[in-house]
N, C-alpha and C. Protein backbone atom coordinates (compact mmCIF):
# COMPACT_ATOMS: atom_id res chain seq x y z
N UNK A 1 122.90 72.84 -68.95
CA UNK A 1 123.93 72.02 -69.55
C UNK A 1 124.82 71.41 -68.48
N UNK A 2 125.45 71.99 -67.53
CA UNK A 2 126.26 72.10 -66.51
C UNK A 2 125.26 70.90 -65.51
N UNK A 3 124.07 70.52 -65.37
CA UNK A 3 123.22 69.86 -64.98
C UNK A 3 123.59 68.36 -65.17
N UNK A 4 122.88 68.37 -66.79
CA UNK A 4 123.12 67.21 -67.00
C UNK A 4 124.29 66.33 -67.67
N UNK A 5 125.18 67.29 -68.03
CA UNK A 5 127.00 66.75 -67.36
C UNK A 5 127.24 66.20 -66.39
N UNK A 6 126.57 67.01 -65.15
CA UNK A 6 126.94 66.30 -63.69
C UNK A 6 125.71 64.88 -63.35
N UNK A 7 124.57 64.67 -64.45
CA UNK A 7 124.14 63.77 -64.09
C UNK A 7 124.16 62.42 -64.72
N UNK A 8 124.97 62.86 -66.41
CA UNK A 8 125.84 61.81 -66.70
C UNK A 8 127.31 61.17 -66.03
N UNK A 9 127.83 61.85 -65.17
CA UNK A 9 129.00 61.53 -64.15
C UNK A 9 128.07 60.78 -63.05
N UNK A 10 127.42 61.37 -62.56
CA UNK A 10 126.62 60.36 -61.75
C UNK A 10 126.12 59.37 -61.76
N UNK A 11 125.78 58.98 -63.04
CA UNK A 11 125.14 57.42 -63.61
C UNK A 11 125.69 57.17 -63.89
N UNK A 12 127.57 57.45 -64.70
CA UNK A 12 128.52 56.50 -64.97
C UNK A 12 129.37 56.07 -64.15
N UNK A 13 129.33 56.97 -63.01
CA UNK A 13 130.03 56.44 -61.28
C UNK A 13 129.36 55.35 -60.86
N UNK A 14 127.66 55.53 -61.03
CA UNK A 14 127.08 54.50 -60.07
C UNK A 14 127.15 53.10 -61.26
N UNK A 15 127.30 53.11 -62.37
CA UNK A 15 127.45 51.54 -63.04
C UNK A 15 128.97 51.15 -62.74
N UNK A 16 129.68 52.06 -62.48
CA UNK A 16 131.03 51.70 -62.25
C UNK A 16 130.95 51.13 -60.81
N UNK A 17 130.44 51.10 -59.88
CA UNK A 17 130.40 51.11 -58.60
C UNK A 17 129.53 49.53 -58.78
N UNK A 18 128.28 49.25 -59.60
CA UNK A 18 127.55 48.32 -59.57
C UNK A 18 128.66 46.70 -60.23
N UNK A 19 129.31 47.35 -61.38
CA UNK A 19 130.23 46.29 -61.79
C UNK A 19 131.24 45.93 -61.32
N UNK A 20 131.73 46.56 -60.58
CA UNK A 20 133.39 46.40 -59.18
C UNK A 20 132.43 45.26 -58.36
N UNK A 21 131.23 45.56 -57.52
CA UNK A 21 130.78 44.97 -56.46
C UNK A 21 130.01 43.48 -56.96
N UNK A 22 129.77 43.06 -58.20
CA UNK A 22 129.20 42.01 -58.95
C UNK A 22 130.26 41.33 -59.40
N UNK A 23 131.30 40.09 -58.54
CA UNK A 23 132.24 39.48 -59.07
C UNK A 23 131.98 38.77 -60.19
N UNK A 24 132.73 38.96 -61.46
CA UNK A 24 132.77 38.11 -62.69
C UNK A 24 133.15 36.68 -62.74
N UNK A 25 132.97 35.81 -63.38
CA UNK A 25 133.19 34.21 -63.24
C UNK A 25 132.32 33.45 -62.03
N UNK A 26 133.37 32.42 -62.26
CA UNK A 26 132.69 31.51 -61.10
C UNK A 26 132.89 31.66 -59.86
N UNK A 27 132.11 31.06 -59.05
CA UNK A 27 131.87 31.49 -57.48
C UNK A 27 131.82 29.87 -56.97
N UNK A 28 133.04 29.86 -55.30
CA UNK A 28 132.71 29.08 -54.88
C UNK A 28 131.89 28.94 -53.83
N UNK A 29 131.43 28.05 -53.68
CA UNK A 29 130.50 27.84 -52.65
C UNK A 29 130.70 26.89 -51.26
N UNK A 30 130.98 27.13 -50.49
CA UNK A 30 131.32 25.85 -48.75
C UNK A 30 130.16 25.30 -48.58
N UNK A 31 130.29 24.08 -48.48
CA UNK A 31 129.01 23.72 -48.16
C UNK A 31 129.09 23.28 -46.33
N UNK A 32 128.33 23.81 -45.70
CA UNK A 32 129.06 23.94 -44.23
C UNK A 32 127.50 23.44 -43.37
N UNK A 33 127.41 22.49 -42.38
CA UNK A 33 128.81 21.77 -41.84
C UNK A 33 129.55 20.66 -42.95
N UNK A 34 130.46 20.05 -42.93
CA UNK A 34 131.56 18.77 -43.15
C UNK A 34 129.96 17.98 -43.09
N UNK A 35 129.96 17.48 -44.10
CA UNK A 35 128.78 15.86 -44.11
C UNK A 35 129.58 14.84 -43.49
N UNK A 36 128.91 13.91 -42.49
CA UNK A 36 128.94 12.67 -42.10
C UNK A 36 128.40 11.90 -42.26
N UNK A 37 128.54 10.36 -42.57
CA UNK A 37 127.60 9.83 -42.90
C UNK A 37 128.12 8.39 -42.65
N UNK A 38 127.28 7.78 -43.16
CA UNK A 38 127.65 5.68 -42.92
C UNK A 38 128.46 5.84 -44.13
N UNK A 39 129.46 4.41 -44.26
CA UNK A 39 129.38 3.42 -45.83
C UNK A 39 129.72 2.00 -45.22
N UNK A 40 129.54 1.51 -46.20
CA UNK A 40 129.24 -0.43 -46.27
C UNK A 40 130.39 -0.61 -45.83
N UNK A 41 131.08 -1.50 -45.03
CA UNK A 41 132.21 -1.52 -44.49
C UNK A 41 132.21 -3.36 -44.77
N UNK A 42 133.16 -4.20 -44.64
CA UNK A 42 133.10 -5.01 -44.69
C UNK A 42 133.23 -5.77 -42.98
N UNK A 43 132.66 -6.95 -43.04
CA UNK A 43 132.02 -7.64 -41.97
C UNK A 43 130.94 -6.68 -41.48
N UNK A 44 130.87 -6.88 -39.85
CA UNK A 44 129.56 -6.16 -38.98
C UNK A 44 129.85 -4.59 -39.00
N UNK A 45 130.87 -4.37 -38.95
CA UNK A 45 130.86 -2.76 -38.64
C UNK A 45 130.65 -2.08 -39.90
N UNK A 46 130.74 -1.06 -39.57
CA UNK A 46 129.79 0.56 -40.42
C UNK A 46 131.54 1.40 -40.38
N UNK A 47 131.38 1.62 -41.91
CA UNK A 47 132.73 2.34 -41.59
C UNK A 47 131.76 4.31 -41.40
N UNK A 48 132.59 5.31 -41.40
CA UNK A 48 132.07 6.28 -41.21
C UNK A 48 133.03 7.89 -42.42
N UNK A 49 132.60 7.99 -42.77
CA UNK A 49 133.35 9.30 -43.59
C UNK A 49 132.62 10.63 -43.16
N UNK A 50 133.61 11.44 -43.35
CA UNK A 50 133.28 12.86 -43.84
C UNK A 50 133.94 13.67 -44.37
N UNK A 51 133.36 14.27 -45.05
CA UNK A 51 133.69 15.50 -46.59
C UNK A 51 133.45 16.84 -46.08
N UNK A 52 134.15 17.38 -46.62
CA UNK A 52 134.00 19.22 -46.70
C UNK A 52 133.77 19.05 -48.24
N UNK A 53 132.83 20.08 -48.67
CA UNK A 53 132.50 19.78 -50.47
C UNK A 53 132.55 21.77 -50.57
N UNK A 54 133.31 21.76 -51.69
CA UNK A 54 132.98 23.18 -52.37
C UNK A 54 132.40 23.26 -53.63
N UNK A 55 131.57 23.88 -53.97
CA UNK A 55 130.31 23.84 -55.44
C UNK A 55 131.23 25.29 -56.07
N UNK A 56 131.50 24.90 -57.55
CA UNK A 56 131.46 25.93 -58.05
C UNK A 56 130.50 26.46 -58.85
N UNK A 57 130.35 27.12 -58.65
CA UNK A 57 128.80 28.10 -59.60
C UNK A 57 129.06 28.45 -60.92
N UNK A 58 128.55 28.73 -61.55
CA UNK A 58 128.73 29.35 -62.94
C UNK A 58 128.57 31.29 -62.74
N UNK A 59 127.81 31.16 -61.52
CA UNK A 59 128.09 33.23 -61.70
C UNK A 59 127.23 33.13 -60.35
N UNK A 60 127.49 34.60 -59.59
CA UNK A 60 127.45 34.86 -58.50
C UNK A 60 125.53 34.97 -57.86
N UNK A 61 125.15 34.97 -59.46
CA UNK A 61 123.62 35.16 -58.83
C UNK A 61 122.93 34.07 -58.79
N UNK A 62 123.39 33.07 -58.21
CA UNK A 62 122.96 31.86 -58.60
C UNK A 62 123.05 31.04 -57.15
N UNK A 63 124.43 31.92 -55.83
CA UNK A 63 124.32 31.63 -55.06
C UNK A 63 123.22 31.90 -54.07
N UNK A 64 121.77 32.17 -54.60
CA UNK A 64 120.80 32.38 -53.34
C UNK A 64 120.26 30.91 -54.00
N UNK A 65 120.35 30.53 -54.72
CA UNK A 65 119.50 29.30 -55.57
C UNK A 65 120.06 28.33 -54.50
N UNK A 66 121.22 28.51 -54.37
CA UNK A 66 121.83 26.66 -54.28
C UNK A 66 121.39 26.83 -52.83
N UNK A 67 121.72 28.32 -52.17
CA UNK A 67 121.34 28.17 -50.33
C UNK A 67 120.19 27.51 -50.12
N UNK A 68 118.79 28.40 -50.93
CA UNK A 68 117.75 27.72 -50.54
C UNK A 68 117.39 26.28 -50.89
N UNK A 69 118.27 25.88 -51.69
CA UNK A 69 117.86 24.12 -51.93
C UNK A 69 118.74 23.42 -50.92
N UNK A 70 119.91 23.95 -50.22
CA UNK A 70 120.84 23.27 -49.52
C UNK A 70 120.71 21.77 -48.73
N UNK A 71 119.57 22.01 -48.03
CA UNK A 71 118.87 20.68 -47.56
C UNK A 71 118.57 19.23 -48.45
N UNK A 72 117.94 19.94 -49.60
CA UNK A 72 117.83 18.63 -50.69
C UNK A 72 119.51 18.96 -51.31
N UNK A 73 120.13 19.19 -51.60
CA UNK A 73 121.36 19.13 -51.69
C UNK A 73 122.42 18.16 -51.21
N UNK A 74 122.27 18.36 -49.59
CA UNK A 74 123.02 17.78 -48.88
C UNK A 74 122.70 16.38 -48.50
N UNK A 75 121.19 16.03 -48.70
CA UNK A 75 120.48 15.06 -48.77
C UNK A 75 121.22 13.82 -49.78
N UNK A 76 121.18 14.65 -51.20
CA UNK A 76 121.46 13.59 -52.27
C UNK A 76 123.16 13.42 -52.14
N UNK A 77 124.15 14.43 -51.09
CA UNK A 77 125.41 14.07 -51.45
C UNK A 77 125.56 12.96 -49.88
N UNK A 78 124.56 13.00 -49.20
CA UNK A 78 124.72 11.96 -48.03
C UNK A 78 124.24 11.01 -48.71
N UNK A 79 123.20 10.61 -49.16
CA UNK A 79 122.49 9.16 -49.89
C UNK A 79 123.53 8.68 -50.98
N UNK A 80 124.58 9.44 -52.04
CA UNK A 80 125.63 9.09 -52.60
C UNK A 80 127.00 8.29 -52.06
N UNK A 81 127.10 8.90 -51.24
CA UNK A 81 128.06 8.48 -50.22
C UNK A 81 128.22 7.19 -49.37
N UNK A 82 126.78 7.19 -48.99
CA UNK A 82 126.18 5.40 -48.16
C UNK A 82 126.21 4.82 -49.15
N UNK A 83 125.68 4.94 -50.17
CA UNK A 83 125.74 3.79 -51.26
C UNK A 83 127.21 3.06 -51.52
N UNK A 84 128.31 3.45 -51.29
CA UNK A 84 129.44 3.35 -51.55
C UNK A 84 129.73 2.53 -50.50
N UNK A 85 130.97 1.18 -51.18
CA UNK A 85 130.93 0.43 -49.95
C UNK A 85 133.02 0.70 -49.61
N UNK A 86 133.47 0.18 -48.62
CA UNK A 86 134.57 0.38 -48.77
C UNK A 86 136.08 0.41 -49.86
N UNK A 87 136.11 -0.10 -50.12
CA UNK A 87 137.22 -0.05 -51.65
C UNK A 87 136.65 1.31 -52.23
N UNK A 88 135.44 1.21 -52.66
CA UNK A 88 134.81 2.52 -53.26
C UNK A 88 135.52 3.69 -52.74
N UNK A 89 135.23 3.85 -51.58
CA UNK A 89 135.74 5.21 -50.38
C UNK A 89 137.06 5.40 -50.88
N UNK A 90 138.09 4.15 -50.43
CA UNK A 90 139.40 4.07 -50.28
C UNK A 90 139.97 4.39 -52.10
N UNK A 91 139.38 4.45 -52.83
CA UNK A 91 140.19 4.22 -54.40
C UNK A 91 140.19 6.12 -54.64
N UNK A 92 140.97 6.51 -55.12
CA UNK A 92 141.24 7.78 -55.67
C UNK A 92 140.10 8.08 -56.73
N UNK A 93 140.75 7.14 -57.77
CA UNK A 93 139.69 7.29 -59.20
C UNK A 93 137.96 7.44 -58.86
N UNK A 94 137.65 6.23 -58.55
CA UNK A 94 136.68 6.37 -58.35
C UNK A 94 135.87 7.67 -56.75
N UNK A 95 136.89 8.15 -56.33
CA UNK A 95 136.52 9.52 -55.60
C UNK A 95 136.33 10.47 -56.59
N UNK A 96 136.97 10.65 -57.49
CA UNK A 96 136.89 11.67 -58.70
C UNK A 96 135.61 10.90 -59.28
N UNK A 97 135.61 9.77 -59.60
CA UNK A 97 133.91 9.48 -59.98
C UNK A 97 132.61 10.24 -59.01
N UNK A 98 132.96 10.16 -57.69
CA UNK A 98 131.84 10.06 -56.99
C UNK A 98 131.70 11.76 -57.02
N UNK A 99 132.90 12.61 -57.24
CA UNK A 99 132.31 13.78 -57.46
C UNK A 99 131.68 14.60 -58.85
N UNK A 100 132.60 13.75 -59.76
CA UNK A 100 131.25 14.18 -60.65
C UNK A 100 130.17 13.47 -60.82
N UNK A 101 129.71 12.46 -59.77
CA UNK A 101 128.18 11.63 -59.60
C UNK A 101 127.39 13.12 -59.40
N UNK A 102 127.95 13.33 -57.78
CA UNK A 102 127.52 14.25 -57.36
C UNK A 102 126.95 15.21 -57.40
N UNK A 103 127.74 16.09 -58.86
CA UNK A 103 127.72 17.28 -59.61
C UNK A 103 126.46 17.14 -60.43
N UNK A 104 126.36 16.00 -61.08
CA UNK A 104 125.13 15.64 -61.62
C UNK A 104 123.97 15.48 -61.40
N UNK A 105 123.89 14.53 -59.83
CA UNK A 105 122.66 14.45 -59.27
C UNK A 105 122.16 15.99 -58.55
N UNK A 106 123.32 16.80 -58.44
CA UNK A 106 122.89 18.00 -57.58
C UNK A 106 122.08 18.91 -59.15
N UNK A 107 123.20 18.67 -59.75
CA UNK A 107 121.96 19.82 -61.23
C UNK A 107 120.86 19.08 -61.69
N UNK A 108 120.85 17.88 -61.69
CA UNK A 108 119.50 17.07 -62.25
C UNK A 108 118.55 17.21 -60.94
N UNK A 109 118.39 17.60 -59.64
CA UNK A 109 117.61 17.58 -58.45
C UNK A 109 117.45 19.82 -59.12
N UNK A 110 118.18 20.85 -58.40
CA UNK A 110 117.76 21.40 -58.87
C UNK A 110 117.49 22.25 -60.40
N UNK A 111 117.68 21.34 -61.59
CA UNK A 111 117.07 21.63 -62.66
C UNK A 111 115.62 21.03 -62.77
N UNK A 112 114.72 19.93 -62.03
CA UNK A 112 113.53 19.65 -61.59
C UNK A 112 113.23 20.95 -61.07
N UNK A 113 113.84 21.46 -59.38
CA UNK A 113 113.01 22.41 -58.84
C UNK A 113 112.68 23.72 -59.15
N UNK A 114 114.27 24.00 -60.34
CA UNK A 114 114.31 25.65 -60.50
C UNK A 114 114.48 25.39 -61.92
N UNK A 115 114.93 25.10 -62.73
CA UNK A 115 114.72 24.99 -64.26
C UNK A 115 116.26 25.27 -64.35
N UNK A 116 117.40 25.13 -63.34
CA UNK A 116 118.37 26.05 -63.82
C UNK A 116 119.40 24.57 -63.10
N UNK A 117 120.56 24.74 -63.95
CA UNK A 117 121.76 23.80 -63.50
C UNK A 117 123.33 24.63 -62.96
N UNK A 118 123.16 24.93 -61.97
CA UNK A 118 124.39 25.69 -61.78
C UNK A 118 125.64 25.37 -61.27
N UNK A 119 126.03 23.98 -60.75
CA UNK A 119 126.89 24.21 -60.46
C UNK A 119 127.83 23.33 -61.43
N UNK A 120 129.17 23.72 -61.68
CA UNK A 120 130.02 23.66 -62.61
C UNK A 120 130.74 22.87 -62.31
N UNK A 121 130.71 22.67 -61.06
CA UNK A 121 131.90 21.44 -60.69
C UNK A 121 131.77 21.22 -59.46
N UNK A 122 131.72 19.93 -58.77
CA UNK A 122 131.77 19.81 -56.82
C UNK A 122 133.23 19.38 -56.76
N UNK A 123 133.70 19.88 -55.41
CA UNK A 123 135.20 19.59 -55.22
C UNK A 123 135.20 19.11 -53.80
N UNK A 124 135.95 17.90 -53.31
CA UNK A 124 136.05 17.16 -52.38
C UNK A 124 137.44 18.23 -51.61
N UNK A 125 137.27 19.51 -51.32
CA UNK A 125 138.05 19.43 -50.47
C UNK A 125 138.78 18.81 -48.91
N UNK A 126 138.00 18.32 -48.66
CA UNK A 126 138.71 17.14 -47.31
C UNK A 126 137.77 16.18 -47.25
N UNK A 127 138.66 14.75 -47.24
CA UNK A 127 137.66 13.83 -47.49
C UNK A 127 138.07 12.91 -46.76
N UNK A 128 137.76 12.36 -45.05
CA UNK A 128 138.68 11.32 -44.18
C UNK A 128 137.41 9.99 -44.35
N UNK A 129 137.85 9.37 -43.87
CA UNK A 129 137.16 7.88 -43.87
C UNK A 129 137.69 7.19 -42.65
N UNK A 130 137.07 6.15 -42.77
CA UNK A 130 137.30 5.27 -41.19
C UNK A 130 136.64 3.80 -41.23
């Protein structure tokens, strides 16, 4: 009896121990390095930007998904970005457009590769231009 008392304490320690270490909610994500990239500048020159972007996830097991796609990831938020010509860059509103472009093309790229759409929101934390 005295047994398996002590081995129900032991399996209710170790789920207690499993649910502390499994953060609940959303998870952010850095997307690291800062993207650089071209945009349409007016006359001959190339203007130049770069972003720091944070992904929020919908839950923590989801961040091995987005690592291993990171490349096609970062791909579609550089090809978003060139498309954009100056005014675009420079307008607020339409920065809040270009991140939920973003958010979209990143779950519509991996809901093709993995069947799954995870991230909940992209956030332009630093965003300079030139």
């Amino acid at each position: 009896m005295l047994r398996f008392i002590a081995l129900c304490i032991l399996l209710t320690a170790g789920q207690l121990r499993a649910q502390e270490t499994a953060p609940e909610g959303p998870l952010y994500y850095t997307m690291t390095p800062d993207i650089i990239t071209n945009y349409q500048n007016s006359g001959q020159a190339l203007g130049y930007i770069r972003v720091s972007i944070d992904l929020m996830l919908k839950s923590a097991d989801q961040m091995a998904l987005v690592e291993q796609h990171m490349p096609l990831l970062r791909d579609a938020i550089n090809n978003l970005l060139a498309e954009q010509n100056q005014q675009e860059i420079r307008s607020l509103p339409v920065r809040n457009e270009l991140a939920s472009e973003g958010q979209q093309r990143l779950n519509d790229l991996l809901l093709k590769e993995t069947g799954q759409a995870p991230i909940h929101r992209l956030l332009f934390t630093n965003f300079l231009y030139q």
